[in-house]
Structure formats: C-alpha cells, structure tokens
PDB file of N, CA and C in Angstrom:
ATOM      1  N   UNK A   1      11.402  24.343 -27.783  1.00  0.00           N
ATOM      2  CA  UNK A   1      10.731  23.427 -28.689  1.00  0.00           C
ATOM      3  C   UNK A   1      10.500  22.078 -28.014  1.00  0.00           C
ATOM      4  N   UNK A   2       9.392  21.638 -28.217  1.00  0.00           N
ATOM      5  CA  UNK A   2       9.142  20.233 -27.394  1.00  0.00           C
ATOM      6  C   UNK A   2       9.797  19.024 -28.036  1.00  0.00           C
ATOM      7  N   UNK A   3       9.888  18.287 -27.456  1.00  0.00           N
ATOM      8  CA  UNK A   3      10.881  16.852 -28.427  1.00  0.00           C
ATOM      9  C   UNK A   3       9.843  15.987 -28.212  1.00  0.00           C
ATOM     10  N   UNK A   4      10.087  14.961 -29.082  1.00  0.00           N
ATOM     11  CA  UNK A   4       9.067  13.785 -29.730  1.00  0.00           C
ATOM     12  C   UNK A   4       9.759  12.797 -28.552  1.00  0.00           C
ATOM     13  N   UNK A   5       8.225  12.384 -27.954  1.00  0.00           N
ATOM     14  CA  UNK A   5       8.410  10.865 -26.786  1.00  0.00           C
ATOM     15  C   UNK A   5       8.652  10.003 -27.165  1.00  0.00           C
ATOM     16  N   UNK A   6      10.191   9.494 -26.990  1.00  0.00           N
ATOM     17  CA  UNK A   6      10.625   8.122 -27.239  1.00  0.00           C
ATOM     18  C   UNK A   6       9.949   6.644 -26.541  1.00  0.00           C
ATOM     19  N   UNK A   7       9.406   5.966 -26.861  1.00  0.00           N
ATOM     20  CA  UNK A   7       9.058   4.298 -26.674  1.00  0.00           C
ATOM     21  C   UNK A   7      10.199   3.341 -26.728  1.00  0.00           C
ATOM     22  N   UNK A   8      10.090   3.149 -25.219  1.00  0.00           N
ATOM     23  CA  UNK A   8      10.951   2.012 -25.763  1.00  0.00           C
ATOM     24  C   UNK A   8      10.269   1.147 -25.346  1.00  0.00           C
ATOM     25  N   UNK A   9      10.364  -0.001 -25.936  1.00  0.00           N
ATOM     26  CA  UNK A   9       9.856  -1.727 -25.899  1.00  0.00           C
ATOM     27  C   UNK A   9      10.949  -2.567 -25.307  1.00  0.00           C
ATOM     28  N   UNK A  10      10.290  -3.214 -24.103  1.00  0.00           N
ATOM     29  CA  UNK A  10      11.370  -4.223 -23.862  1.00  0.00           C
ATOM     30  C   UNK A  10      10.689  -5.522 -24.411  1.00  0.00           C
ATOM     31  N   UNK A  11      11.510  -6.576 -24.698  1.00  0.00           N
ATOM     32  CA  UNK A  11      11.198  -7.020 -24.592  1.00  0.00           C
ATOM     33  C   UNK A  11      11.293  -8.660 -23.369  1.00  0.00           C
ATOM     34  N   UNK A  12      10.649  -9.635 -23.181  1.00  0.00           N
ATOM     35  CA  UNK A  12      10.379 -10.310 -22.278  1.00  0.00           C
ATOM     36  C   UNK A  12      11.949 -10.950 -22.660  1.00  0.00           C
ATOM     37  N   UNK A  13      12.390 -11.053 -21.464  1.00  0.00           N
ATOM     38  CA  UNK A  13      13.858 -11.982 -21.316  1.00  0.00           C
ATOM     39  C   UNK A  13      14.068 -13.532 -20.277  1.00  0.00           C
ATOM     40  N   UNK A  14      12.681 -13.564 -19.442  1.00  0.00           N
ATOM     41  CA  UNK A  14      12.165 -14.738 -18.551  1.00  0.00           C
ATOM     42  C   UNK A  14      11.266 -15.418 -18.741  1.00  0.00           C
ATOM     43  N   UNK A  15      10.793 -16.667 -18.931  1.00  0.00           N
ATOM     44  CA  UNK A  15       9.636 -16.767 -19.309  1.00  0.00           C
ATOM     45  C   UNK A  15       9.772 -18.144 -17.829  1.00  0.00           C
ATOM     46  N   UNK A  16       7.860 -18.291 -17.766  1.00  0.00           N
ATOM     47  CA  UNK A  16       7.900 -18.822 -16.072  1.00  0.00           C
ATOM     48  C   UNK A  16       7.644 -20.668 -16.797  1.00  0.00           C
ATOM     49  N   UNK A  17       7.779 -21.550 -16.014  1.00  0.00           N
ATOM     50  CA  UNK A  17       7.357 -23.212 -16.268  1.00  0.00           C
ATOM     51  C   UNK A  17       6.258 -23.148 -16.849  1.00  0.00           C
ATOM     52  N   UNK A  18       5.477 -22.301 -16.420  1.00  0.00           N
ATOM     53  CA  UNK A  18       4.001 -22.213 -17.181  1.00  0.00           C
ATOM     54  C   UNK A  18       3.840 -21.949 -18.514  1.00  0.00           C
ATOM     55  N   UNK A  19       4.160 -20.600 -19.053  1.00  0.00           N
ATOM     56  CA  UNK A  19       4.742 -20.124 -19.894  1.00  0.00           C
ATOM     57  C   UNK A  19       5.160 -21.130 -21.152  1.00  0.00           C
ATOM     58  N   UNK A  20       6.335 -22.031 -20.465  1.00  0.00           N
ATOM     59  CA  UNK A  20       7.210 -22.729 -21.601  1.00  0.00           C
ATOM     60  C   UNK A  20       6.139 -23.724 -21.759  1.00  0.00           C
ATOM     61  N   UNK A  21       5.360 -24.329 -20.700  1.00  0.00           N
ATOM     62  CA  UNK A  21       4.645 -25.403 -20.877  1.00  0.00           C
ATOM     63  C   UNK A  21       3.446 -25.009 -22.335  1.00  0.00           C
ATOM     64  N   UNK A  22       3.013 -23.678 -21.982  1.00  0.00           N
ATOM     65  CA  UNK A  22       1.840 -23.100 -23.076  1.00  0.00           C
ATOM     66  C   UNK A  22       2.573 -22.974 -24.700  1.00  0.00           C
ATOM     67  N   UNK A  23       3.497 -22.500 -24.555  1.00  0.00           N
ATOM     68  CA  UNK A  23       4.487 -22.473 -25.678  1.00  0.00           C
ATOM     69  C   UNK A  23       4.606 -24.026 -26.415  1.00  0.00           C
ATOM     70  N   UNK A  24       5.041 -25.175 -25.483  1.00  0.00           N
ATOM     71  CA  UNK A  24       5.221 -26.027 -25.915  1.00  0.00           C
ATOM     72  C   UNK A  24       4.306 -27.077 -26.152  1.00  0.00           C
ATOM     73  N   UNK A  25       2.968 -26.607 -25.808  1.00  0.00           N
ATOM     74  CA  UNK A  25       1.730 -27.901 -25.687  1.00  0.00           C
ATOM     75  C   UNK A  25       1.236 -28.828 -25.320  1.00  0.00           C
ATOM     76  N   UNK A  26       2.643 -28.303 -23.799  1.00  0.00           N
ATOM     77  CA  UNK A  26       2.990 -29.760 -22.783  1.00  0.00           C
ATOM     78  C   UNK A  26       1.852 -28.868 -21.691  1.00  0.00           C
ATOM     79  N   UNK A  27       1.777 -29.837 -20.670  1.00  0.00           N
ATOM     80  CA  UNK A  27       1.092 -30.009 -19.346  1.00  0.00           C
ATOM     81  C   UNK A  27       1.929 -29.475 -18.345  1.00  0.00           C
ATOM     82  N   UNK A  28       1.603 -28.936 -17.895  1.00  0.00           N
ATOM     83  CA  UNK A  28       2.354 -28.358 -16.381  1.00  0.00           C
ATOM     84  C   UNK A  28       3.904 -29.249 -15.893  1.00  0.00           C
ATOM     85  N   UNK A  29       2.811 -30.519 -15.542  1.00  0.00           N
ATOM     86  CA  UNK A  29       3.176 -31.362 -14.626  1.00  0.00           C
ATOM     87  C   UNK A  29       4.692 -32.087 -15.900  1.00  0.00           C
ATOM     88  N   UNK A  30       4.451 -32.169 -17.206  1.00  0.00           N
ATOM     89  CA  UNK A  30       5.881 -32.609 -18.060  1.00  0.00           C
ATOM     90  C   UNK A  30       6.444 -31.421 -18.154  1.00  0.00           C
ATOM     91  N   UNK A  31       6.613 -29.830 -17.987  1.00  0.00           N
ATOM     92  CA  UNK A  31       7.366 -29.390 -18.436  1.00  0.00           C
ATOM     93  C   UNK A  31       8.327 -29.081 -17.089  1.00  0.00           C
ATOM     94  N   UNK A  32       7.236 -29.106 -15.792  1.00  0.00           N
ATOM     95  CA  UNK A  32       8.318 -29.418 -14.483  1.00  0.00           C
ATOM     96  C   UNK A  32       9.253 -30.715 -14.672  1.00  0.00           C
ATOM     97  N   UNK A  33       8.765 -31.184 -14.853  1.00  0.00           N
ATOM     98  CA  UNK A  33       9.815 -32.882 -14.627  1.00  0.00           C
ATOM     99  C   UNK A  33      10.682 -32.466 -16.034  1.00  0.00           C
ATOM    100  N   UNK A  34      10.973 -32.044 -16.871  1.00  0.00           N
ATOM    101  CA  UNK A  34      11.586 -31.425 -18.310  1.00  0.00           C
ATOM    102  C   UNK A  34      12.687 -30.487 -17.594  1.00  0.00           C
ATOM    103  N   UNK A  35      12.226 -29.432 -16.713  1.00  0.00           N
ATOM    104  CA  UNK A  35      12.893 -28.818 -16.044  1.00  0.00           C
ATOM    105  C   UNK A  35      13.903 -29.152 -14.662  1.00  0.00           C
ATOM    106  N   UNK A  36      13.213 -29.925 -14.035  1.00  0.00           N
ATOM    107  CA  UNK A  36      13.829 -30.281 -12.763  1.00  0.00           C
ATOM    108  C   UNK A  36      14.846 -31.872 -13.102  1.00  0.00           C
ATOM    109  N   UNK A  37      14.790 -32.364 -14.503  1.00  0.00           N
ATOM    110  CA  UNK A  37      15.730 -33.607 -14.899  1.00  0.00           C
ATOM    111  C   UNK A  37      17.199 -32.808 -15.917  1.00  0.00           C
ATOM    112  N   UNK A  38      16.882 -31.553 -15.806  1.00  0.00           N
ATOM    113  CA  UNK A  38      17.630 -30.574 -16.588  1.00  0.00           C
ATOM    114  C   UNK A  38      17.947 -30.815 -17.704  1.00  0.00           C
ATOM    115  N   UNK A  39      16.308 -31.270 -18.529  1.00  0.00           N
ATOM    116  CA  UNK A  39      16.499 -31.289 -20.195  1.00  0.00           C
ATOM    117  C   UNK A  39      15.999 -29.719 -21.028  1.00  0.00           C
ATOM    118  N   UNK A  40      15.392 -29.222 -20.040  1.00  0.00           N
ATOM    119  CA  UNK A  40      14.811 -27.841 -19.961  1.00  0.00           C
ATOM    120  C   UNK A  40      15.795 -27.309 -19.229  1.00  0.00           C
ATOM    121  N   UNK A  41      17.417 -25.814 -19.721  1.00  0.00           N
ATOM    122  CA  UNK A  41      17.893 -25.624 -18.787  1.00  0.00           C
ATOM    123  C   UNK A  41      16.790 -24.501 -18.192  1.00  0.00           C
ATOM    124  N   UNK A  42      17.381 -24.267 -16.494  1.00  0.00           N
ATOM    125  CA  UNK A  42      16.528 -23.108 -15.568  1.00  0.00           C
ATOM    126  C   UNK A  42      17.426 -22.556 -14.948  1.00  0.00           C
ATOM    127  N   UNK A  43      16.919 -21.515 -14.337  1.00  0.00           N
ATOM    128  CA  UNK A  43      17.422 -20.838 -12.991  1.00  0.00           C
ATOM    129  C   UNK A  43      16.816 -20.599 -12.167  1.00  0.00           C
ATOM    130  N   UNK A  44      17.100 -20.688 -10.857  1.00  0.00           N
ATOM    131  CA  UNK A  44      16.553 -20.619  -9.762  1.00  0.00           C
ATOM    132  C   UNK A  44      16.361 -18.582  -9.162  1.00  0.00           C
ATOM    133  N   UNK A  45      15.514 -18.604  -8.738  1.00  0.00           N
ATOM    134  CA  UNK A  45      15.140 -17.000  -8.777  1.00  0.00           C
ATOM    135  C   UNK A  45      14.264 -16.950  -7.670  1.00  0.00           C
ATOM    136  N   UNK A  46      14.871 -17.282  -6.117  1.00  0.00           N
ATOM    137  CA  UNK A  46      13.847 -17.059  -5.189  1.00  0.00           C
ATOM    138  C   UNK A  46      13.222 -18.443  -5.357  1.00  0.00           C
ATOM    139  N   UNK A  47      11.657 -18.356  -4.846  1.00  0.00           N
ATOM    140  CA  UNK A  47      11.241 -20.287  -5.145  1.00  0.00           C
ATOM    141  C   UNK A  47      10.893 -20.460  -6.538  1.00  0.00           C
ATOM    142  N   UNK A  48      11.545 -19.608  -7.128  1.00  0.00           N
ATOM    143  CA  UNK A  48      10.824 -20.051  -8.700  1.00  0.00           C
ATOM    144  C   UNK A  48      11.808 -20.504  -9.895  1.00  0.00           C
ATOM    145  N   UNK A  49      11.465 -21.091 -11.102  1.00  0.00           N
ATOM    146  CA  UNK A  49      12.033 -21.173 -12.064  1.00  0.00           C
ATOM    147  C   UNK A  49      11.850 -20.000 -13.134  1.00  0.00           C
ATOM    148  N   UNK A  50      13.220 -19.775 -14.106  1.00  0.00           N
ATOM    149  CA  UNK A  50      12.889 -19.012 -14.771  1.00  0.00           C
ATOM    150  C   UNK A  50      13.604 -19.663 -16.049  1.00  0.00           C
ATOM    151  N   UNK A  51      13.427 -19.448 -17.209  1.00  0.00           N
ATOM    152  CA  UNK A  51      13.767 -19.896 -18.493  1.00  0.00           C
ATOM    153  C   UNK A  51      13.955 -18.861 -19.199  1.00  0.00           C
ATOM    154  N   UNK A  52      15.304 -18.858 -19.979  1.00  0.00           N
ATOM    155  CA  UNK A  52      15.616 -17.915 -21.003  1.00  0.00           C
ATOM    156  C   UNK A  52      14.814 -18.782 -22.614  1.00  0.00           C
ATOM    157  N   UNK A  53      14.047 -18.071 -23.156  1.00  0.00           N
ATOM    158  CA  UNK A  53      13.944 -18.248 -24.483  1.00  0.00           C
ATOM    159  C   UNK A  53      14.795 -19.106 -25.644  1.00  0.00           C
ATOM    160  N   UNK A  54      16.058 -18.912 -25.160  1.00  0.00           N
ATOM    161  CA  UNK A  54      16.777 -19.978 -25.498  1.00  0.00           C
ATOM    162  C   UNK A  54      17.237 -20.909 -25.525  1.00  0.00           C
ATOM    163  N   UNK A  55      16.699 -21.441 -24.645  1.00  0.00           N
ATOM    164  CA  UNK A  55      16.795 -22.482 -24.007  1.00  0.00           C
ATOM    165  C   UNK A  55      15.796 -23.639 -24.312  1.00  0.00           C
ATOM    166  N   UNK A  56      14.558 -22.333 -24.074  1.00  0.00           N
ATOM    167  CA  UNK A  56      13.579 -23.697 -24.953  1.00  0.00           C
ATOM    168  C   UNK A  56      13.530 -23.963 -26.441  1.00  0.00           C
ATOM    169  N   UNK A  57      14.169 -23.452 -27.368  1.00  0.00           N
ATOM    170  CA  UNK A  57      14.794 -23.285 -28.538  1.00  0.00           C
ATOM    171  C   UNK A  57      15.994 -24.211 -27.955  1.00  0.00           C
ATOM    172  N   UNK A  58      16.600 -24.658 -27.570  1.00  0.00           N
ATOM    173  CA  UNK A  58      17.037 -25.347 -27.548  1.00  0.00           C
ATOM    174  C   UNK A  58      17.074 -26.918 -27.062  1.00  0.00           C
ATOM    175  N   UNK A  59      16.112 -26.618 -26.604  1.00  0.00           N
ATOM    176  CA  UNK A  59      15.761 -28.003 -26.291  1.00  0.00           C
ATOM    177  C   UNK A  59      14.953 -28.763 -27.442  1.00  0.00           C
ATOM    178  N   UNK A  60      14.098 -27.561 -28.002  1.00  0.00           N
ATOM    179  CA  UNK A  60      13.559 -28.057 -29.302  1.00  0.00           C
ATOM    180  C   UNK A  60      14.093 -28.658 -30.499  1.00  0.00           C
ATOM    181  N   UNK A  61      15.554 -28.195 -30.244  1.00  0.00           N
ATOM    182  CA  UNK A  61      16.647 -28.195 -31.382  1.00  0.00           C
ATOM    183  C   UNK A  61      16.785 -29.658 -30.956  1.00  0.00           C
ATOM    184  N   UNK A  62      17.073 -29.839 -29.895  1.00  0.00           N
ATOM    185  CA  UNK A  62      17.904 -31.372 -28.872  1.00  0.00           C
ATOM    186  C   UNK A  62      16.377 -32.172 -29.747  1.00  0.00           C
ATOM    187  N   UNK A  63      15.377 -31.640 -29.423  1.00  0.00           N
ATOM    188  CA  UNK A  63      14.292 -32.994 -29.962  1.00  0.00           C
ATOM    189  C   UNK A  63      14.198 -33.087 -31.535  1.00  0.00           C
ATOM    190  N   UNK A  64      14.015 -32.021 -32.162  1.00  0.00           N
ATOM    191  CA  UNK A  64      14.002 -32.507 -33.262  1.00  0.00           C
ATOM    192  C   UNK A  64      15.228 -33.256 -33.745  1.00  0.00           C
ATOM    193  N   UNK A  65      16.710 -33.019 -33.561  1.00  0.00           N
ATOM    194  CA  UNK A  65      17.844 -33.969 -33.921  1.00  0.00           C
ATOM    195  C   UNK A  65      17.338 -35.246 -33.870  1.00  0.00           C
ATOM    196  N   UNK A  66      17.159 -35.501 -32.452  1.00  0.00           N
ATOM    197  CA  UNK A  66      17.152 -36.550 -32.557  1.00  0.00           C
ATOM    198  C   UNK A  66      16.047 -37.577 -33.225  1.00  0.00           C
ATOM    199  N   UNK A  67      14.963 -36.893 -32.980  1.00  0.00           N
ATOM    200  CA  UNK A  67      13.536 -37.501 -34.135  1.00  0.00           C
ATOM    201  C   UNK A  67      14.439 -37.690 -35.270  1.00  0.00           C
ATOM    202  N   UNK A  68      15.478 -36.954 -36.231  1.00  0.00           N
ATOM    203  CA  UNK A  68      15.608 -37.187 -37.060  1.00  0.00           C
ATOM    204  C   UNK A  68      16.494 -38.447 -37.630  1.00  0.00           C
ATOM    205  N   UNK A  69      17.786 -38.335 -36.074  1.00  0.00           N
ATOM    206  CA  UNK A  69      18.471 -39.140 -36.263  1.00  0.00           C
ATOM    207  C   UNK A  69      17.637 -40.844 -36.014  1.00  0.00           C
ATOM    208  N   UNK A  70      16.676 -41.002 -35.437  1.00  0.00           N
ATOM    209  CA  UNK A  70      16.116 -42.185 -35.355  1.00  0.00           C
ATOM    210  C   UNK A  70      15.327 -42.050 -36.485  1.00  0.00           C
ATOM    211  N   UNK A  71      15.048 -41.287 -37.559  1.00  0.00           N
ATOM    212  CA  UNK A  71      13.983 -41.673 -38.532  1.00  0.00           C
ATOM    213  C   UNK A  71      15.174 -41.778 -39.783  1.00  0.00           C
ATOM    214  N   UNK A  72      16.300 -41.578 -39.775  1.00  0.00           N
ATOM    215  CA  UNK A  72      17.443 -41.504 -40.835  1.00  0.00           C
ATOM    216  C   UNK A  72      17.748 -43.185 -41.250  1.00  0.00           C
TER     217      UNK A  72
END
C-alpha cells in the first residue's frame, strides 16, 4: 500500500542585515550601524551577519519601552 507524502515546512531561523533592515523600514546603512553598536544582537557566520528573529523583536521591545517611558 502506498503511504501519503509527508511536507515538512521549515521554517526561516536567520534572517540577513538586509532582511531586518526591510522588516524594519530602516535603510541598509542604520540597520548596519544598529548591528555593529550591538543594539541589534548578531552573529558572525563567515563574513556575514546573521540575526535570529528574536532579536529583532527584541530590540523592538527595547524601543518601544522606552518611547513609552519618555512619553509617561
């Protein structure tokens, strides 16, 4: 009897400077300097940067606090 083809989906676990920059609505050139002042954390991977998803979620978290705490 034949068996039914399983799918699996990965999903994306790296995302590149570019990437976070499109995500975030920033410019290339701020989300490098975001990254390389380590307000964006990274990892180094060969000559490149790589960003976990959570990270930029977290940095988002770091900005909105504080927007709030200066508008409180």
């Amino acid at each position: 009897m034949p068996t039914a083809a399983t799918t699996t989906v990965i999903e994306r676990k790296w995302h590149t400077t570019a990437e976070v920059a499109e995500m975030l609505g920033f410019g290339l050139s701020k989300t490098k300097m975001l990254v390389l002042s380590g307000q964006i954390r990274s990892v180094a991977i060969g000559r490149n940067r790589r960003i976990l998803p959570l990270w930029v979620d977290e940095y988002v978290a770091r900005v909105v606090a504080t927007a709030e705490e200066v508008a409180a």
